[in-house]
Protein backbone atom coordinates (compact mmCIF):
# COMPACT_ATOMS: atom_id res chain seq x y z
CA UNK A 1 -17.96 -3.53 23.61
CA UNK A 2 -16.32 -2.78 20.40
CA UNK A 3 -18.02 -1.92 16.75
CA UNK A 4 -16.02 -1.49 13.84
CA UNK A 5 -17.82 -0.06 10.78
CA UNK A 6 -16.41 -0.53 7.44
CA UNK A 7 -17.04 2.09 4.33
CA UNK A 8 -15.66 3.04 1.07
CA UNK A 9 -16.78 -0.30 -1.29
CA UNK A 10 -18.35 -0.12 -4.42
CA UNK A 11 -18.20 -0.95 -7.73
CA UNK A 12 -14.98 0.09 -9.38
CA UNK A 13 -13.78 -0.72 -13.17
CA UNK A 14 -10.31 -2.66 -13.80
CA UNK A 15 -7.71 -0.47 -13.09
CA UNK A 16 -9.43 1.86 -10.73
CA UNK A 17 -9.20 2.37 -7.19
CA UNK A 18 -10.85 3.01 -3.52
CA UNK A 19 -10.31 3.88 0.10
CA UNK A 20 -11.81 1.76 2.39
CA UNK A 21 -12.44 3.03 5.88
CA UNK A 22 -12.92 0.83 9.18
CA UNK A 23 -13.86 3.20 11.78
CA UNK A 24 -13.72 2.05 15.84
CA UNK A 25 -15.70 3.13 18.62
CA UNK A 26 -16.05 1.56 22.22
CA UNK A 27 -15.68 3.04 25.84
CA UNK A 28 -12.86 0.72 26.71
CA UNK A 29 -11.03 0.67 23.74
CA UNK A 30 -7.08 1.73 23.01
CA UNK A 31 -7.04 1.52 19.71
CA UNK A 32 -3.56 2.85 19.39
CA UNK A 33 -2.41 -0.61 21.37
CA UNK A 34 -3.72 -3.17 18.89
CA UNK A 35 -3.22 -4.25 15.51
CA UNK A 36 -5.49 -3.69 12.75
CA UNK A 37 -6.09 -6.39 10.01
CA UNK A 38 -7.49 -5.80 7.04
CA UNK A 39 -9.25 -9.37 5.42
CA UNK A 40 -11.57 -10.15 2.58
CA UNK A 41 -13.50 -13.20 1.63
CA UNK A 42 -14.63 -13.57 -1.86
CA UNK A 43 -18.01 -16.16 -2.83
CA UNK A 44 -16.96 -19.64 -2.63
CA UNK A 45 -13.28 -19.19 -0.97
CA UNK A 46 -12.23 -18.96 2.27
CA UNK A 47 -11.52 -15.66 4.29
CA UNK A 48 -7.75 -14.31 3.96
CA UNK A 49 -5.96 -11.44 5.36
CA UNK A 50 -4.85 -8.99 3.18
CA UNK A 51 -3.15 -6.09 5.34
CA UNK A 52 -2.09 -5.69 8.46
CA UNK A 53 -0.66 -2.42 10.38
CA UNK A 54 0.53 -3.11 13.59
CA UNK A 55 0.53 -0.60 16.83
CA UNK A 56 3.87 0.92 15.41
CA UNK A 57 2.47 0.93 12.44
CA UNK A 58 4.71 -1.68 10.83
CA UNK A 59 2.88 -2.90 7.54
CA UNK A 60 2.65 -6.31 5.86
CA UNK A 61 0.22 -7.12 3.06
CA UNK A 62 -0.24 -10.56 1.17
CA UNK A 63 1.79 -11.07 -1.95
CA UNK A 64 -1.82 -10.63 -3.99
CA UNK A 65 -2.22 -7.18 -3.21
CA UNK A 66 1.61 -6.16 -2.20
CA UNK A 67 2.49 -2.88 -4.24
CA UNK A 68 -1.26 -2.29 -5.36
CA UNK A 69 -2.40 -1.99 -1.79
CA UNK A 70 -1.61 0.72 1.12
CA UNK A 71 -2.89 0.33 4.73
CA UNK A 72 -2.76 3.07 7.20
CA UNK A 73 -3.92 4.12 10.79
CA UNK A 74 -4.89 7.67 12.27
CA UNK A 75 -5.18 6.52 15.72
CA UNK A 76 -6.84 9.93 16.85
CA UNK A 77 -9.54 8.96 14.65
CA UNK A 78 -9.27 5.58 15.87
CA UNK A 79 -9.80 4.81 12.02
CA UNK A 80 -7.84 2.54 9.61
CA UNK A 81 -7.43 2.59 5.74
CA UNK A 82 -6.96 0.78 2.89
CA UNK A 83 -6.08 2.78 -0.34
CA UNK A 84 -6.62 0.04 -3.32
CA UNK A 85 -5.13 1.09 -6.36
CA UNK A 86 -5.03 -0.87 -9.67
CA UNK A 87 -7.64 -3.41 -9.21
CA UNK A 88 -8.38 -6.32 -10.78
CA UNK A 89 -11.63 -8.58 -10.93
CA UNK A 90 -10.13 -11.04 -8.88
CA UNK A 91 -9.77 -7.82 -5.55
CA UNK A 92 -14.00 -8.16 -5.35
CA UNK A 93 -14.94 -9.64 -2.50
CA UNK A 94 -16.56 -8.42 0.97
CA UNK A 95 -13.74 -6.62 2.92
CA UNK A 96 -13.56 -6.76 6.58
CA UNK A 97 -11.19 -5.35 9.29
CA UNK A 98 -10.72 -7.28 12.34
CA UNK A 99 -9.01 -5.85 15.99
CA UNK A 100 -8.28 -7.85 18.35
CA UNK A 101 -11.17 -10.36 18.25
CA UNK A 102 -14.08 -8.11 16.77
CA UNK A 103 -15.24 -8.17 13.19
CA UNK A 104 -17.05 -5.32 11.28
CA UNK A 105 -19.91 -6.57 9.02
CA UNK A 106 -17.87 -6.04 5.76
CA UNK A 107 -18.04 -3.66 2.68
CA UNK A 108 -18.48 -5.06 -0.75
CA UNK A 109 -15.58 -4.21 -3.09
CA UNK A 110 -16.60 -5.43 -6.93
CA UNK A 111 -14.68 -5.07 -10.19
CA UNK A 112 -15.92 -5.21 -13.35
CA UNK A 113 -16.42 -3.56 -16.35
């Protein structure tokens, strides 16, 4: 079994930032192995990826959030990041990371002044 736990969400002002943090735990579990994506789903529209770091640590975000967005892995804390800088009203949303299969329950991310 696998639990990922999602932190760091809250309610920023335009222009701000946040570091989320999805942090894995699980007896059988190489973390170091597997991709990490990063996805949020905002009310009323489907759930999209927005990062992705891959076992090498090879990065790809989606064009929404490419240059304002940073995602990063510290397999010895079997934890993954997502550094949001310059956010806009349109980043809130409930933020989930997903590894191979499992889901966290999310962290809220809102902007707004």
């Amino acid at each position: 079994q696998v639990q990922l736990v999602e932190s760091g969400g809250g309610l920023v002002q335009p222009g701000g930032s946040l570091r989320l943090s999805c942090a894995a735990s699980g007896t059988i579990f190489l973390f170091s192995t597997y991709n990490v994506d990063w996805y949020r789903q905002a009310p009323g529209k489907q759930r999209e990826m927005v990062a992705t770091v891959t076992s090498r640590g090879t990065t790809n975000y989606a064009d929404s959030v490419r240059g304002r967005f940073t995602i990063s892995r510290d397999n010895a804390k079997l934890t993954v990041y997502l550094q949001m800088n310059s956010l806009k009203a349109e980043d809130t949303a409930v933020y989930y990371c997903y590894v191979s299969s499992y889901w966290g329950q999310g962290t809220q991310v809102t902007v707004s002044s």
